[in-house]
PDB file of N, CA and C in Angstrom:
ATOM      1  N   UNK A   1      30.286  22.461  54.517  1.00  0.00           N
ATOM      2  CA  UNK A   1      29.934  22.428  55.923  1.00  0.00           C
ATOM      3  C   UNK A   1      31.052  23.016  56.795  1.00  0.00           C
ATOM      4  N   UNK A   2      32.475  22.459  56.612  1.00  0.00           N
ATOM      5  CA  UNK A   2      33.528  23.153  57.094  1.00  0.00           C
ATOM      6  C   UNK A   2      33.488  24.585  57.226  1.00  0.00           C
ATOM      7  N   UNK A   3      33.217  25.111  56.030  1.00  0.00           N
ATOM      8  CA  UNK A   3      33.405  26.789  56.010  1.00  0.00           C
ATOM      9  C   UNK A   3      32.098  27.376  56.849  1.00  0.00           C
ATOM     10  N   UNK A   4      31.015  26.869  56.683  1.00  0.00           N
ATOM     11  CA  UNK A   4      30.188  27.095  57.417  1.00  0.00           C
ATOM     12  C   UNK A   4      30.405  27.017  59.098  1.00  0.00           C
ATOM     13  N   UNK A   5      30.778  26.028  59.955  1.00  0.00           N
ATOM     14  CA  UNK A   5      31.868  26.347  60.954  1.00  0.00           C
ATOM     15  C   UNK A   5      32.383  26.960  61.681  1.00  0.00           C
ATOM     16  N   UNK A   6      33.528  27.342  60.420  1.00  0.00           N
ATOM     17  CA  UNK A   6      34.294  28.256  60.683  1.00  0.00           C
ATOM     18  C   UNK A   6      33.401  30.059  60.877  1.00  0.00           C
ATOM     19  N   UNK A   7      32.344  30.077  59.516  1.00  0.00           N
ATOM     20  CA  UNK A   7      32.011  31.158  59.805  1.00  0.00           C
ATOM     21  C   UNK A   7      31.141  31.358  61.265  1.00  0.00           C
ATOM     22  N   UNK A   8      30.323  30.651  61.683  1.00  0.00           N
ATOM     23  CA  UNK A   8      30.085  30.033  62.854  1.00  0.00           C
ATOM     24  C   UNK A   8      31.060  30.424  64.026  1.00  0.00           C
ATOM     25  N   UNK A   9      31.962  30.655  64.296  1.00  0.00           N
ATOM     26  CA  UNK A   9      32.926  30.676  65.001  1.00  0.00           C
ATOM     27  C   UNK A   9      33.702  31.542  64.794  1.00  0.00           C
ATOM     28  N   UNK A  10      33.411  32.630  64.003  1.00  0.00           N
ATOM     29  CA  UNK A  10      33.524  34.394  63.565  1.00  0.00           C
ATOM     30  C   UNK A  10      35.149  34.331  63.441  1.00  0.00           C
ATOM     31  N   UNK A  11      35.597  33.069  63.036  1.00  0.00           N
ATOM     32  CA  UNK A  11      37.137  32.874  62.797  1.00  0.00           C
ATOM     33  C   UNK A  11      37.404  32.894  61.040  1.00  0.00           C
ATOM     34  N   UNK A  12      38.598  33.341  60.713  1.00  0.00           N
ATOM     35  CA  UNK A  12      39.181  33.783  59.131  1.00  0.00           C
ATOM     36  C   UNK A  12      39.737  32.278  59.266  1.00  0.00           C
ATOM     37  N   UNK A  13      39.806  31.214  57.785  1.00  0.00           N
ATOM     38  CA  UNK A  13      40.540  30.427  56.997  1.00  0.00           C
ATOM     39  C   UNK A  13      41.925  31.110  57.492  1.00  0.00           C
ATOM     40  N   UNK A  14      42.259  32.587  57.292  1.00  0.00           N
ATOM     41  CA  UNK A  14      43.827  32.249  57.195  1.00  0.00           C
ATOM     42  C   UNK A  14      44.034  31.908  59.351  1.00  0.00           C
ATOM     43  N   UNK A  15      43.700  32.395  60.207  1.00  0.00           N
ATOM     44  CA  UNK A  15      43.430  32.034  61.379  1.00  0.00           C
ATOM     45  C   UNK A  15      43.742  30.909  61.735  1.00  0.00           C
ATOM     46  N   UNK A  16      42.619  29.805  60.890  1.00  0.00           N
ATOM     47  CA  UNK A  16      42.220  28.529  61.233  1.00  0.00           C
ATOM     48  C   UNK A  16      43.864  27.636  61.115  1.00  0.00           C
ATOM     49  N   UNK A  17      44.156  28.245  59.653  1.00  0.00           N
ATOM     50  CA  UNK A  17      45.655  27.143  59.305  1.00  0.00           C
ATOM     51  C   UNK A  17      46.659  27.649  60.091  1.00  0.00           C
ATOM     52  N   UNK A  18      46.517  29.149  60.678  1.00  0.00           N
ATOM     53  CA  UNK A  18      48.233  29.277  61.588  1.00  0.00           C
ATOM     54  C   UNK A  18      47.495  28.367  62.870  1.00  0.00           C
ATOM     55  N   UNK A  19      46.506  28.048  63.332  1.00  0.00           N
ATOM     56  CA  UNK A  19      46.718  27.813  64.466  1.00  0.00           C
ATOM     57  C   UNK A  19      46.590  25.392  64.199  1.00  0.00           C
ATOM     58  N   UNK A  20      46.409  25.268  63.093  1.00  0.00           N
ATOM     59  CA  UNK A  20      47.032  23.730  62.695  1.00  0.00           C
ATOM     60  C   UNK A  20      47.764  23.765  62.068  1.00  0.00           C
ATOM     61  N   UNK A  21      48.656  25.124  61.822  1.00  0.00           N
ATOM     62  CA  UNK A  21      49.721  24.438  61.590  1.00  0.00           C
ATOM     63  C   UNK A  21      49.952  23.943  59.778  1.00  0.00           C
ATOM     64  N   UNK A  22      48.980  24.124  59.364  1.00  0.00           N
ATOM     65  CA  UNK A  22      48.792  24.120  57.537  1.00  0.00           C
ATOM     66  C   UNK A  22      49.068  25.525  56.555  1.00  0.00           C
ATOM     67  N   UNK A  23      48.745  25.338  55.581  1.00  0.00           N
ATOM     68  CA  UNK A  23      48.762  26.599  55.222  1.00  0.00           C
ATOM     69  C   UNK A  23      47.204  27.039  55.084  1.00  0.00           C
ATOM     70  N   UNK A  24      46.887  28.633  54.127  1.00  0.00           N
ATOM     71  CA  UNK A  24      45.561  28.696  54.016  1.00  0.00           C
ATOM     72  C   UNK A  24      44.600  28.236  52.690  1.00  0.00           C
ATOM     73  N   UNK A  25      45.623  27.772  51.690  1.00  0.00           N
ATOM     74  CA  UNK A  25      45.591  27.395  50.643  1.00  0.00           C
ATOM     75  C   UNK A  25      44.415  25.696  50.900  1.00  0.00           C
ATOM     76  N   UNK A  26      45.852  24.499  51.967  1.00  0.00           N
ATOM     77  CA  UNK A  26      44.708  23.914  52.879  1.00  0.00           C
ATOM     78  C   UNK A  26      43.402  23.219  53.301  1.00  0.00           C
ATOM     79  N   UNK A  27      43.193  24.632  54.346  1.00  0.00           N
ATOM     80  CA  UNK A  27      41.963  25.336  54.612  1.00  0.00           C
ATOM     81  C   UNK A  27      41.295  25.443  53.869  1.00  0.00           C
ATOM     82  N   UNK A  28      41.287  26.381  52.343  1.00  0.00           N
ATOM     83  CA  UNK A  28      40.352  26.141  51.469  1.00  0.00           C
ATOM     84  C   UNK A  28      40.234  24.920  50.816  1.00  0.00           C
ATOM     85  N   UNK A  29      41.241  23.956  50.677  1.00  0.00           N
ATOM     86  CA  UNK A  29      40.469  22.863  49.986  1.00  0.00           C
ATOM     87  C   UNK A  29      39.494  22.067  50.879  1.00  0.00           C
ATOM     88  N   UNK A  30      40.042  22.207  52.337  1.00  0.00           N
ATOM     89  CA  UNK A  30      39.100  21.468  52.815  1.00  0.00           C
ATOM     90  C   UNK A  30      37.265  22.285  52.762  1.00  0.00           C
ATOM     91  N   UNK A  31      37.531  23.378  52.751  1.00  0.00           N
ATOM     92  CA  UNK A  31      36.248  23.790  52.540  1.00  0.00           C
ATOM     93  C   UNK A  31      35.665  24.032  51.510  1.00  0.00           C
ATOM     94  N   UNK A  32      36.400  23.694  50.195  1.00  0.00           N
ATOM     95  CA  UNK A  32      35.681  23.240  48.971  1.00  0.00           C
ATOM     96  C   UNK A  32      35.749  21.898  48.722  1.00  0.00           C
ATOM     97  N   UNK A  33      35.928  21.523  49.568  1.00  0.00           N
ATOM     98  CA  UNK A  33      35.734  19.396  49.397  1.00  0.00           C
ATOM     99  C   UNK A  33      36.787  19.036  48.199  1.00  0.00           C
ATOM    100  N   UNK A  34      37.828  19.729  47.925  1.00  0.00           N
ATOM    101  CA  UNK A  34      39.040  19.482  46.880  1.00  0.00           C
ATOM    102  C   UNK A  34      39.638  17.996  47.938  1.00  0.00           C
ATOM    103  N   UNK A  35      40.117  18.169  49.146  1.00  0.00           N
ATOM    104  CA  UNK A  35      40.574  17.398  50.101  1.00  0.00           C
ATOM    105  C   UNK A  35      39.957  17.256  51.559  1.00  0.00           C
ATOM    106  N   UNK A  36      40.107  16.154  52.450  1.00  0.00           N
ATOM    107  CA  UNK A  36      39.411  16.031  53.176  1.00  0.00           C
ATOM    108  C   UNK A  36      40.689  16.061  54.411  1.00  0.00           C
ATOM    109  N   UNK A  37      40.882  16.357  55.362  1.00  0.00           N
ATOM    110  CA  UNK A  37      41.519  16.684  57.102  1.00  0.00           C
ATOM    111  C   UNK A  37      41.820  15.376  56.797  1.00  0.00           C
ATOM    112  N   UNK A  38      43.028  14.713  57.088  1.00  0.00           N
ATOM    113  CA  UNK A  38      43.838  13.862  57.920  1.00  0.00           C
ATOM    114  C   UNK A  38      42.888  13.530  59.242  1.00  0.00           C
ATOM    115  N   UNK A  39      42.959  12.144  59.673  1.00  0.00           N
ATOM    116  CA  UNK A  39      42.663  12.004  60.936  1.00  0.00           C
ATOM    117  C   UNK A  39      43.466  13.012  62.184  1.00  0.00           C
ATOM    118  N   UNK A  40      44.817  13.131  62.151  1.00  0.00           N
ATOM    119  CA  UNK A  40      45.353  14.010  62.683  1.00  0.00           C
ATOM    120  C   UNK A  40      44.912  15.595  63.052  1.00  0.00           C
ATOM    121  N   UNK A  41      44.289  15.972  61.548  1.00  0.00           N
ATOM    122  CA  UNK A  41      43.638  17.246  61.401  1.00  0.00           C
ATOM    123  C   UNK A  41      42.831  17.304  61.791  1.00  0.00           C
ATOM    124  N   UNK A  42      41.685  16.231  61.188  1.00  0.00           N
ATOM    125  CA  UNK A  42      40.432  16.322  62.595  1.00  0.00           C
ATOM    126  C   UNK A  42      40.386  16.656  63.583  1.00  0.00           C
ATOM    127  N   UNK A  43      41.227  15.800  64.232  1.00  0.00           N
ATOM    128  CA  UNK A  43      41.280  16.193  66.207  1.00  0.00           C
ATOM    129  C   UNK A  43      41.663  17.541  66.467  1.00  0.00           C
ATOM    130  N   UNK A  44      42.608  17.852  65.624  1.00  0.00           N
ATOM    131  CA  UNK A  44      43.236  19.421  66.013  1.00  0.00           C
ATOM    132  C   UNK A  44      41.786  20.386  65.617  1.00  0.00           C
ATOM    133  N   UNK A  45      41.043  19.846  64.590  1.00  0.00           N
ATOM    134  CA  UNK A  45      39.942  21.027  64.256  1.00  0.00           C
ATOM    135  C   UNK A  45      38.755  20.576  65.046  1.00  0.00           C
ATOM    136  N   UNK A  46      38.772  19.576  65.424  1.00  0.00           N
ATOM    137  CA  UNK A  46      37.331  19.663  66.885  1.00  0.00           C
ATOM    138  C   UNK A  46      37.989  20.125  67.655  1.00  0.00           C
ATOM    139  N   UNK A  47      39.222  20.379  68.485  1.00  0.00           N
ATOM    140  CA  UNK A  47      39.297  20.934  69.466  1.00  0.00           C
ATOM    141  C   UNK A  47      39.274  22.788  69.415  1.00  0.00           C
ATOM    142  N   UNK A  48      40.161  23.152  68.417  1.00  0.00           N
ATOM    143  CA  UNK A  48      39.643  24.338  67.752  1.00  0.00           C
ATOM    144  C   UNK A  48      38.677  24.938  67.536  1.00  0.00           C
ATOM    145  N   UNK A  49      37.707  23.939  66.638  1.00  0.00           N
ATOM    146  CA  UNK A  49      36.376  24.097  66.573  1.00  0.00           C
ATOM    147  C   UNK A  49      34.997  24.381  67.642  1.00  0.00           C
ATOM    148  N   UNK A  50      35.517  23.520  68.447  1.00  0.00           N
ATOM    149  CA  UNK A  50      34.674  23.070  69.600  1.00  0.00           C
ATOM    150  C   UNK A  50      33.544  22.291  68.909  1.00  0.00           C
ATOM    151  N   UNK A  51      33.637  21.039  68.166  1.00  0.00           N
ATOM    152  CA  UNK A  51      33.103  20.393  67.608  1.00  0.00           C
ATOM    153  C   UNK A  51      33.234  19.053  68.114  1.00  0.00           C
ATOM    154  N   UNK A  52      32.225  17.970  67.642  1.00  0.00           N
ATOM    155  CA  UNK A  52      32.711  16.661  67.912  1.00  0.00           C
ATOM    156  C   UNK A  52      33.469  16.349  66.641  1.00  0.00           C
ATOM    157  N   UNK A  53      34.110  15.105  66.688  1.00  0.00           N
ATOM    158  CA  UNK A  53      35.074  14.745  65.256  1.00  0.00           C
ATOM    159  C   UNK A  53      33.971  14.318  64.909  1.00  0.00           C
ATOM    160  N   UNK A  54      32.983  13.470  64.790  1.00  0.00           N
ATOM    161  CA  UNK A  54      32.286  13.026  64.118  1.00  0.00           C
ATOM    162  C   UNK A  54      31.324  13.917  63.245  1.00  0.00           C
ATOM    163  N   UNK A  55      31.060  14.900  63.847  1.00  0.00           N
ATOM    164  CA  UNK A  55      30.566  16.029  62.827  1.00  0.00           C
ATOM    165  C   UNK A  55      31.595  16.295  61.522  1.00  0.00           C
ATOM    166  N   UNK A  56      32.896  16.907  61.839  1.00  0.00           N
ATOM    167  CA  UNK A  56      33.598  17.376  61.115  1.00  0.00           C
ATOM    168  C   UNK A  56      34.161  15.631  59.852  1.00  0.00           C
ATOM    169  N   UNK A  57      33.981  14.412  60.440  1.00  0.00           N
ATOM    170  CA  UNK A  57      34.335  13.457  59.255  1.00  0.00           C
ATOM    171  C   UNK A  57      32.607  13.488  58.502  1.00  0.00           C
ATOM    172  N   UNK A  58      31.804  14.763  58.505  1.00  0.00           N
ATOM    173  CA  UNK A  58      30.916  14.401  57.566  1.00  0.00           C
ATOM    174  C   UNK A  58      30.762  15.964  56.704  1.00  0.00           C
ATOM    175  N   UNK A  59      31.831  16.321  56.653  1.00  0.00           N
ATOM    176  CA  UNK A  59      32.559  17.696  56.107  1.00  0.00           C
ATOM    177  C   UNK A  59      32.166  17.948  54.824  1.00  0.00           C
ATOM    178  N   UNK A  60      32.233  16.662  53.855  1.00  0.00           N
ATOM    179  CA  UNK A  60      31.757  16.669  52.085  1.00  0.00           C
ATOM    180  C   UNK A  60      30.668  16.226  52.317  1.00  0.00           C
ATOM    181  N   UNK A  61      29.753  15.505  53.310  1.00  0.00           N
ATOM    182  CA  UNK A  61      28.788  15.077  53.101  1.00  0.00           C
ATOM    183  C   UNK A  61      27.310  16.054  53.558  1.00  0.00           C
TER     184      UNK A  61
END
């Protein structure tokens, strides 16, 4: 769902991590459900996103 998103928002993975601050390595786990955003990360990627957090904590689901 993450990567979906992002493509959504005509933004690159490597993009997404310079601007939180992660790397892009990351980025892809979160968008292969390897790992899930920190509460911290969340907020930084709804505001990024222009998402609600509650969308993005249903990321693997």
């Amino acid at each position: 769902m993450l990567k979906e998103l992002i493509r959504a928002r005509g933004v690159k993975q490597k993009w997404l991590a310079s601007k939180m601050g992660v790397s892009e390595v990351t980025v892809s786990n979160w968008c292969s459900g390897k790992t899930v955003p920190s509460p911290d990360h969340l907020e930084k990627l709804s505001a990024i996103l222009e998402v609600e957090i509650s969308v993005l904590k249903n990321i693997n689901g």
